[in-house]
PDB file of N, CA and C in Angstrom:
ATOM      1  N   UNK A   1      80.814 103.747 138.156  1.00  0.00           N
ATOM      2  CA  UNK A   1      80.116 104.613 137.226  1.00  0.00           C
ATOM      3  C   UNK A   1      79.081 103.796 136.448  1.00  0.00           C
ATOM      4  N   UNK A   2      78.011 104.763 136.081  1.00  0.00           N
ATOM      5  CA  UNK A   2      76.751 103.740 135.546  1.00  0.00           C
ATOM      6  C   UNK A   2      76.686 104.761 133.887  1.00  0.00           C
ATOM      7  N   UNK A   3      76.196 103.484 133.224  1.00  0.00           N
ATOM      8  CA  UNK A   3      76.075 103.538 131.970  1.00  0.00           C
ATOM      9  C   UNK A   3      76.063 105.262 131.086  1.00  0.00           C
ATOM     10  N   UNK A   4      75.217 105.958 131.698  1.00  0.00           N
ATOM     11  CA  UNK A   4      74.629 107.106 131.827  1.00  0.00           C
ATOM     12  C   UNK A   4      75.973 108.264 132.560  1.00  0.00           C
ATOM     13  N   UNK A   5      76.218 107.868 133.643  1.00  0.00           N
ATOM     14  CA  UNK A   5      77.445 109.121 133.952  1.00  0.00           C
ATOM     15  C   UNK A   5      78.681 108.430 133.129  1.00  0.00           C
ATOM     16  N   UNK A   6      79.184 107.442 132.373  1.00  0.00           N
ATOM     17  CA  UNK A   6      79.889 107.226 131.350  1.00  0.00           C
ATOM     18  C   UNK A   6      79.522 108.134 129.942  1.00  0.00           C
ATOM     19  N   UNK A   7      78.328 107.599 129.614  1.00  0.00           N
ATOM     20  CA  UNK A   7      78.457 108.687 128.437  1.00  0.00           C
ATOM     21  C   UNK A   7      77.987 110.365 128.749  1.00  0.00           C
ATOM     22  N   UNK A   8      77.683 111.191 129.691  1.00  0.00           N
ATOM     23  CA  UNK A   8      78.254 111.862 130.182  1.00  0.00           C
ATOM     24  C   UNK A   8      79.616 112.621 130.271  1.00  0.00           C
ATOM     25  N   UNK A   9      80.409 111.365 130.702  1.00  0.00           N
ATOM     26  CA  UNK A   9      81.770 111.716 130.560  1.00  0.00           C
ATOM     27  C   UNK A   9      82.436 111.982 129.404  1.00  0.00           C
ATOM     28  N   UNK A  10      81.967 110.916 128.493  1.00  0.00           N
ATOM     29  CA  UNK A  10      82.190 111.299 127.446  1.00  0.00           C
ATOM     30  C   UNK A  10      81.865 112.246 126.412  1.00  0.00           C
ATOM     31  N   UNK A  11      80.374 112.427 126.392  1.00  0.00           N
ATOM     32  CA  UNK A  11      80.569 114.131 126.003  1.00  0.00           C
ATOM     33  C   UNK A  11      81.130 115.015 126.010  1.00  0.00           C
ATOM     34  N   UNK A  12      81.994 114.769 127.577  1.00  0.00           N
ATOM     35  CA  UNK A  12      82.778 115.847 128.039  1.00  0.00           C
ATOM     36  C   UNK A  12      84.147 116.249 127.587  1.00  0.00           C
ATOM     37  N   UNK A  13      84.349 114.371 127.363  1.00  0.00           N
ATOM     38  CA  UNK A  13      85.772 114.303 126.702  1.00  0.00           C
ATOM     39  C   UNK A  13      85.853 114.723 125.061  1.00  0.00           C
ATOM     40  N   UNK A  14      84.848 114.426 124.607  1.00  0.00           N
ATOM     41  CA  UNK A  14      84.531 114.315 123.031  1.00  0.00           C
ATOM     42  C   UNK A  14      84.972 116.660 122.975  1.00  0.00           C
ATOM     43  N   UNK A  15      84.606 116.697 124.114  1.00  0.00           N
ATOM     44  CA  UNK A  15      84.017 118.218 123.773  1.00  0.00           C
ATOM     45  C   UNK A  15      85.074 118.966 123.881  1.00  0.00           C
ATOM     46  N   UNK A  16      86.063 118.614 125.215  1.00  0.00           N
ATOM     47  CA  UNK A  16      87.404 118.729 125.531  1.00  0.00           C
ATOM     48  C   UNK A  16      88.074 118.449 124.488  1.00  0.00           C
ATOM     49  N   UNK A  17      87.997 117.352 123.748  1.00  0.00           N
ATOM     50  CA  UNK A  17      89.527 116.817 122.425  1.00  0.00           C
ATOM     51  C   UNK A  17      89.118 117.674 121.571  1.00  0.00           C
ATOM     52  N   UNK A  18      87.545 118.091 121.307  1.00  0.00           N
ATOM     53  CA  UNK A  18      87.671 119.097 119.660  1.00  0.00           C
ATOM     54  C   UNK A  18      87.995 120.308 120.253  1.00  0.00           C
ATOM     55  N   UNK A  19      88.242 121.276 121.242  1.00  0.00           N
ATOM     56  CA  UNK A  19      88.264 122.269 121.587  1.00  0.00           C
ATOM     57  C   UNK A  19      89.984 122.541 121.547  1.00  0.00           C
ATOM     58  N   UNK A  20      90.468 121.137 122.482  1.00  0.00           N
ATOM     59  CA  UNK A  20      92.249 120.981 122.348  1.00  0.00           C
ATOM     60  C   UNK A  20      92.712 121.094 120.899  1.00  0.00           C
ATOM     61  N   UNK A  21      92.574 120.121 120.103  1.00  0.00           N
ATOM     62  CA  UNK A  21      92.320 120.359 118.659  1.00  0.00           C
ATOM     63  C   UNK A  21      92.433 121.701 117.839  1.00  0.00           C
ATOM     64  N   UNK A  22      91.862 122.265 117.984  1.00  0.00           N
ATOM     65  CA  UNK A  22      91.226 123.824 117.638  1.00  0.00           C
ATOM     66  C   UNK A  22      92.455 124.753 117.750  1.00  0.00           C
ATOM     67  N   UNK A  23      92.522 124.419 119.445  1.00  0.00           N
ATOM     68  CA  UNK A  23      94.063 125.228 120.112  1.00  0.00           C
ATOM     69  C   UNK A  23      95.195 125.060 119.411  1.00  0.00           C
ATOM     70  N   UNK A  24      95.239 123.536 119.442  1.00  0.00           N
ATOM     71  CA  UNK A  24      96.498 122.780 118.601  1.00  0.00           C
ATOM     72  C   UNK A  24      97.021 124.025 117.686  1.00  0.00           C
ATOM     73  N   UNK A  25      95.801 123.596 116.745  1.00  0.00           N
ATOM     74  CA  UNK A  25      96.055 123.945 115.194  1.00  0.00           C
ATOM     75  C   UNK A  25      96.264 125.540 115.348  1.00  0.00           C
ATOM     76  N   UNK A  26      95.709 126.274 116.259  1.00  0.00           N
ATOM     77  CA  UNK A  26      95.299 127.702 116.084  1.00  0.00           C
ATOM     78  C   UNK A  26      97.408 128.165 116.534  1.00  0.00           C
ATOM     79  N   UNK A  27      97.462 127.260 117.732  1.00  0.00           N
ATOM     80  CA  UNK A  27      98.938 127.738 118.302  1.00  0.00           C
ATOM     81  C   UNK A  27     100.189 127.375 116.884  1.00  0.00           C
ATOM     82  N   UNK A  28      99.755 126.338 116.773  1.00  0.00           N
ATOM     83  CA  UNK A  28     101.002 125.709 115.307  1.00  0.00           C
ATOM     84  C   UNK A  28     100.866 126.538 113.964  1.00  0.00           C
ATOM     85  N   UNK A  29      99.146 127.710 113.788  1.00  0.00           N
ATOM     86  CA  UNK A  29      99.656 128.384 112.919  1.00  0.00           C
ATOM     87  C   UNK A  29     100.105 129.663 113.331  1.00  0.00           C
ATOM     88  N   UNK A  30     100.450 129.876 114.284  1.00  0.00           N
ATOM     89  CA  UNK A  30     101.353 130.944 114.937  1.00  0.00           C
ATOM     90  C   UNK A  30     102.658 131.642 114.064  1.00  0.00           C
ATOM     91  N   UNK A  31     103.033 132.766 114.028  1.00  0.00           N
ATOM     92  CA  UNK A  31     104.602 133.245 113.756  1.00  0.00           C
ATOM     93  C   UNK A  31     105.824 132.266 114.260  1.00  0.00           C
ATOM     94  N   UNK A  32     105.282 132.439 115.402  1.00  0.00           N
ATOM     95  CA  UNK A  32     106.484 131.316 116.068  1.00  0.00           C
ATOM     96  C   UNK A  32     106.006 130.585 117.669  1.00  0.00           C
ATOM     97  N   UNK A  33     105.525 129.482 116.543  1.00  0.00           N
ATOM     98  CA  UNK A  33     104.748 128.473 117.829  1.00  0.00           C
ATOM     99  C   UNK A  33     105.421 128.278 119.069  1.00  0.00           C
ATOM    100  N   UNK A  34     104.992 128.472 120.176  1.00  0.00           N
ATOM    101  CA  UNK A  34     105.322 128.022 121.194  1.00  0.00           C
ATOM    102  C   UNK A  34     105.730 126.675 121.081  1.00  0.00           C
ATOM    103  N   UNK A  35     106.671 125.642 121.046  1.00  0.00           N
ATOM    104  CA  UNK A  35     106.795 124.248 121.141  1.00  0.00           C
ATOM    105  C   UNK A  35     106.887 123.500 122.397  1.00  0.00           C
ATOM    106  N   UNK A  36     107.182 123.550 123.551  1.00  0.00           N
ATOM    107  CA  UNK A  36     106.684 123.559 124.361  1.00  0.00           C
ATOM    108  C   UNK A  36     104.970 123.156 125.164  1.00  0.00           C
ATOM    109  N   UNK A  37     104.799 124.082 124.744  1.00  0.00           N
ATOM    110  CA  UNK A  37     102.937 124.274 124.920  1.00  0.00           C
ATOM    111  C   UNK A  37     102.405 123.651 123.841  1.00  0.00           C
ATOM    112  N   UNK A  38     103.223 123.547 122.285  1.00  0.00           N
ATOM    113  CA  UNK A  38     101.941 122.393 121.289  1.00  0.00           C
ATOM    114  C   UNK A  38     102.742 120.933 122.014  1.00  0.00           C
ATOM    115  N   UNK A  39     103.662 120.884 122.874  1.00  0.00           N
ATOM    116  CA  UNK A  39     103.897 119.489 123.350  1.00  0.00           C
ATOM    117  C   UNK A  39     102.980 118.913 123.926  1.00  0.00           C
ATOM    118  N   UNK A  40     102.874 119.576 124.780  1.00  0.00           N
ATOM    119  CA  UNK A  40     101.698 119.145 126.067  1.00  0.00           C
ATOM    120  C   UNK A  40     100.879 119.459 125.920  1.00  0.00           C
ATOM    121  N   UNK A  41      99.949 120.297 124.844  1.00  0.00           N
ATOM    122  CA  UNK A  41      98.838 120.017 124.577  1.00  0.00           C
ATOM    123  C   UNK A  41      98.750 118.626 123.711  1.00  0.00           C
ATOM    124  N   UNK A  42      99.350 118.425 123.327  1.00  0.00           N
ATOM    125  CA  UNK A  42      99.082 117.154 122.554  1.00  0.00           C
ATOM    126  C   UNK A  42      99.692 116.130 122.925  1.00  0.00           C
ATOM    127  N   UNK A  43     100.385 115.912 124.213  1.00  0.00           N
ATOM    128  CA  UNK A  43      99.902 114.845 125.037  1.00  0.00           C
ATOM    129  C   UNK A  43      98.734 114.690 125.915  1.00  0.00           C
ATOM    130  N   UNK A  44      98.143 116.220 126.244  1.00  0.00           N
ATOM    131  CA  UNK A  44      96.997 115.428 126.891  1.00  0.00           C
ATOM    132  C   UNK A  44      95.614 115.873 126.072  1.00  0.00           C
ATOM    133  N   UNK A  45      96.018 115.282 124.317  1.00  0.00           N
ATOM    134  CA  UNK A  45      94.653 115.365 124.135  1.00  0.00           C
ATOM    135  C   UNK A  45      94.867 113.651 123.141  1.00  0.00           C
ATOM    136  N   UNK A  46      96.599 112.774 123.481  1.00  0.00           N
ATOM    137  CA  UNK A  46      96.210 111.813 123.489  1.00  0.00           C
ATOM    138  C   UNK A  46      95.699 111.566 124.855  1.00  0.00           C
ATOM    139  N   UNK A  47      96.206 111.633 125.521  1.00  0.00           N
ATOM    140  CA  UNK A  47      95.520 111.034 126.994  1.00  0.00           C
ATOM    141  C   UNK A  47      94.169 111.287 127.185  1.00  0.00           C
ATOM    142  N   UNK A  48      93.371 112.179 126.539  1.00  0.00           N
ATOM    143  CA  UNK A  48      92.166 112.298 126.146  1.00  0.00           C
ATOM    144  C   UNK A  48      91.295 111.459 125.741  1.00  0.00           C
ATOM    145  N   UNK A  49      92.226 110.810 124.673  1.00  0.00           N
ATOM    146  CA  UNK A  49      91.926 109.955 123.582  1.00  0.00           C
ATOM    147  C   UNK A  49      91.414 108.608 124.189  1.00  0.00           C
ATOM    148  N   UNK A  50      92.907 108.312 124.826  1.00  0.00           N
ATOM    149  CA  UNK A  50      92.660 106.947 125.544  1.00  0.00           C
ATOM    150  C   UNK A  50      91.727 106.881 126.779  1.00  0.00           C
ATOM    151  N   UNK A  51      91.402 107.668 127.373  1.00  0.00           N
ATOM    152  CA  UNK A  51      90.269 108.094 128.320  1.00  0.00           C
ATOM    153  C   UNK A  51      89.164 107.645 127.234  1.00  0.00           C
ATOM    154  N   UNK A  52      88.703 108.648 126.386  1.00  0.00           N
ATOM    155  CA  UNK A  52      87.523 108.545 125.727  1.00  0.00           C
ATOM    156  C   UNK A  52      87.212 107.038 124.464  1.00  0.00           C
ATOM    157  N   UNK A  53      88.409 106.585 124.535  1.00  0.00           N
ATOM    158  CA  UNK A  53      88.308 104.973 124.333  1.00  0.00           C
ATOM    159  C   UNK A  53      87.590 103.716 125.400  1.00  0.00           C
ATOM    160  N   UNK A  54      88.512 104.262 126.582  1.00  0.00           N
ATOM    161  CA  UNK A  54      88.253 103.274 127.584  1.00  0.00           C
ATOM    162  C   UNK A  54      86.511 103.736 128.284  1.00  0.00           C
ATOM    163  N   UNK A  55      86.032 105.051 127.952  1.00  0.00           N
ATOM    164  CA  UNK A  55      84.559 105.472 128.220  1.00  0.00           C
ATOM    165  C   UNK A  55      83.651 104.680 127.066  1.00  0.00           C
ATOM    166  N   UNK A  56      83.706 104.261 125.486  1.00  0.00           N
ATOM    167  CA  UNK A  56      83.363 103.711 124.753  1.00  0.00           C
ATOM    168  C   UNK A  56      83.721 102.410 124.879  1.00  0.00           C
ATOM    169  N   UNK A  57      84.496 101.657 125.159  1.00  0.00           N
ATOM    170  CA  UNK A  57      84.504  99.935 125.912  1.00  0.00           C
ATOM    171  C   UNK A  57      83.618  99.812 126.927  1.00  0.00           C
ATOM    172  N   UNK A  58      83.608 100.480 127.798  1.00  0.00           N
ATOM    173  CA  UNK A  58      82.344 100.402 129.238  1.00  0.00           C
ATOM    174  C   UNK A  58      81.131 100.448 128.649  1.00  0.00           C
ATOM    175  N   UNK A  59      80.878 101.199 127.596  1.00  0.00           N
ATOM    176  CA  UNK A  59      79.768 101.596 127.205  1.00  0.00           C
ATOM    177  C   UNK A  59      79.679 100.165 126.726  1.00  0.00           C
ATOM    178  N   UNK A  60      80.103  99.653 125.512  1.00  0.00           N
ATOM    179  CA  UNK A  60      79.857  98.961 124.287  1.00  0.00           C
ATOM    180  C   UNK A  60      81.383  97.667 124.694  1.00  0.00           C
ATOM    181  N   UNK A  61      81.249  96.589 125.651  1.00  0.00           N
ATOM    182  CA  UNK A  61      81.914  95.538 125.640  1.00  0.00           C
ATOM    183  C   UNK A  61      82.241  95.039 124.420  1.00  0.00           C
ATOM    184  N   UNK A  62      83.246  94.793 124.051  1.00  0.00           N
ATOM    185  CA  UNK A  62      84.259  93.970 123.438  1.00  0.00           C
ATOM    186  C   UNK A  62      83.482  92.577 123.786  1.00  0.00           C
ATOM    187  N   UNK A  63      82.977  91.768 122.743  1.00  0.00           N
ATOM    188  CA  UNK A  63      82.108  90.395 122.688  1.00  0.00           C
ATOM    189  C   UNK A  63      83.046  89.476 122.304  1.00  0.00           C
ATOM    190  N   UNK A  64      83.315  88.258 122.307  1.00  0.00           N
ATOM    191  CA  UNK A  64      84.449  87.838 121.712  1.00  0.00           C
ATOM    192  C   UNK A  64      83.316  86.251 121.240  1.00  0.00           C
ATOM    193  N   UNK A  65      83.126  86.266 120.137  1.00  0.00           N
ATOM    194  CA  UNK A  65      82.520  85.136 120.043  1.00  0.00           C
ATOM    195  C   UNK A  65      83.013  84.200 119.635  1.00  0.00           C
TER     196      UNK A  65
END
């Protein structure tokens, strides 16, 4: 992947985690939240996370001087 379809991706991810987010919060203020479904949404909007970390290291190397 080149510089350009990285941040790309990441838009995508950035756009994906606030949208998961949204859900999160919208399902947890529920009568009676599904728990279950706020599980796994919020494992994969860490796994999101760490995706859209490891897209910002490619971008922007870790320098170690």
């Amino acid at each position: 992947m080149n510089a350009e379809e990285i941040t790309q991706r990441l838009e995508l991810l950035r756009l994906e985690h606030r949208d998961l987010d949204a859900a999160i919060i919208a399902l947890g203020e529920a009568t009676v939240p599904d728990q279950l479904q706020l599980a796994r949404m919020k494992k994969r909007k860490l796994r999101l996370r760490d995706e859209i970390s490891w897209c910002e290291d490619q971008i922007i190397p870790d320098i170690i001087a």
